[in-house]
Protein backbone atom coordinates (compact mmCIF):
# COMPACT_ATOMS: atom_id res chain seq x y z
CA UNK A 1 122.26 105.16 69.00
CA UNK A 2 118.79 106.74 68.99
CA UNK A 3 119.12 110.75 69.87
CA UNK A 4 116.14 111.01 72.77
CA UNK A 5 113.82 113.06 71.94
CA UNK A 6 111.48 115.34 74.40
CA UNK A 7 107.94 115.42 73.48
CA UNK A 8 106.39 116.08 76.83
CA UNK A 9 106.92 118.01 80.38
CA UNK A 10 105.46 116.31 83.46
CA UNK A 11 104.94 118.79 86.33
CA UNK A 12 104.98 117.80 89.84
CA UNK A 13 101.44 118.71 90.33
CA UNK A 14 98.73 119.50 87.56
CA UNK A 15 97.05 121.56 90.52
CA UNK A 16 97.79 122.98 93.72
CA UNK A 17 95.81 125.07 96.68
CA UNK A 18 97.60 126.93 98.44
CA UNK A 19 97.30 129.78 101.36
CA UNK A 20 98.29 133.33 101.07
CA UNK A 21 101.96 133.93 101.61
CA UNK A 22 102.27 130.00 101.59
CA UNK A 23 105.03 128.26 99.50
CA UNK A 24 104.36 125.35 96.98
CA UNK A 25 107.80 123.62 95.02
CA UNK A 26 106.78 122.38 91.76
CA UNK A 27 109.29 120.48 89.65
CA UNK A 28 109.42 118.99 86.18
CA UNK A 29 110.18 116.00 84.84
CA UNK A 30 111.32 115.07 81.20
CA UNK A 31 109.45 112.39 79.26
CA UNK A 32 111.28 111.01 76.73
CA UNK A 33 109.88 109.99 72.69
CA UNK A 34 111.77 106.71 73.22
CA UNK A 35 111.61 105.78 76.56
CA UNK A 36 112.93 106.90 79.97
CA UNK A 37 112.37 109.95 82.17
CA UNK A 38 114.61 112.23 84.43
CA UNK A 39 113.77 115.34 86.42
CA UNK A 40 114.82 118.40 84.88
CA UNK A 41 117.60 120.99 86.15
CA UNK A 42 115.87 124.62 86.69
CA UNK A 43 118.73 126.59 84.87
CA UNK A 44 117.04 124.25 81.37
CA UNK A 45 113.26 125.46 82.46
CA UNK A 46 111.59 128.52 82.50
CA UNK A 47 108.52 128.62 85.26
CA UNK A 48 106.13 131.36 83.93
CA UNK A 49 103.41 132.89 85.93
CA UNK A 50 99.96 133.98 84.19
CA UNK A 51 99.49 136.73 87.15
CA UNK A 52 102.06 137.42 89.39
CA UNK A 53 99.69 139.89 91.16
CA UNK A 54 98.62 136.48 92.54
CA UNK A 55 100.72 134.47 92.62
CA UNK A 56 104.74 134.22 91.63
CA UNK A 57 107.10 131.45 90.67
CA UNK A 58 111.00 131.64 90.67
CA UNK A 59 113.15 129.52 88.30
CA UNK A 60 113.46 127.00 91.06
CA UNK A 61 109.71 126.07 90.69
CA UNK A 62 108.91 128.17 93.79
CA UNK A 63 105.28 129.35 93.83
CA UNK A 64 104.54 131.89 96.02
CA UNK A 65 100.60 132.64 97.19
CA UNK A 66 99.74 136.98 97.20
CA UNK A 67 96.29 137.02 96.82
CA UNK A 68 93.41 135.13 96.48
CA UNK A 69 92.81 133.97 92.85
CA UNK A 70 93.76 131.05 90.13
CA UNK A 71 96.73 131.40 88.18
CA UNK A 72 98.57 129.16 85.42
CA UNK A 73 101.80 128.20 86.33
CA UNK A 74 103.60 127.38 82.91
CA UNK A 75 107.02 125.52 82.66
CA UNK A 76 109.11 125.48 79.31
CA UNK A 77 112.09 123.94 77.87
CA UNK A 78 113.41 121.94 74.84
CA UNK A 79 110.69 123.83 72.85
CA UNK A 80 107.69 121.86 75.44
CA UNK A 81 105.33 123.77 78.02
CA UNK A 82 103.29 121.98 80.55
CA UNK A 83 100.98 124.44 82.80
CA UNK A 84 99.79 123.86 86.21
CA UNK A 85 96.61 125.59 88.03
């Protein structure tokens, strides 16, 4: 049997608007070198804020609006990042 490899991260949304104090769930989904998909648990991503004076994301995929501003929401695992804005 063929070990599946993961050469990509699909996020939920590429970008989002959101208001201040306003809530956005983003959530990632394995793609698979040879074939297949499946969402990904949170405890095997890390969600990665560019400035969390902005905006904040848990390890749920929780983004969290503080100010006004654009910010790059990164998720990792299995040595692959895919970034939302």
């Amino acid at each position: 049997m063929q070990e599946k490899k993961l050469p990509s991260i699909i996020l939920s949304a590429d970008k989002a608007e959101i208001e201040l104090t306003e809530e956005a769930n983003l959530t990632a989904t394995a793609v698979y070198s040879v074939g297949g998909n499946s969402l990904l648990e949170p405890e095997n991503i890390t969600y990665t804020s560019s400035d969390e004076s902005i905006a904040t994301v848990t390890q749920n995929g929780v983004v969290t609006a503080i100010k006004e501003g654009t910010v790059i929401i990164s998720a990792a695992g299995y040595h692959t990042e895919k970034t939302a804005k």
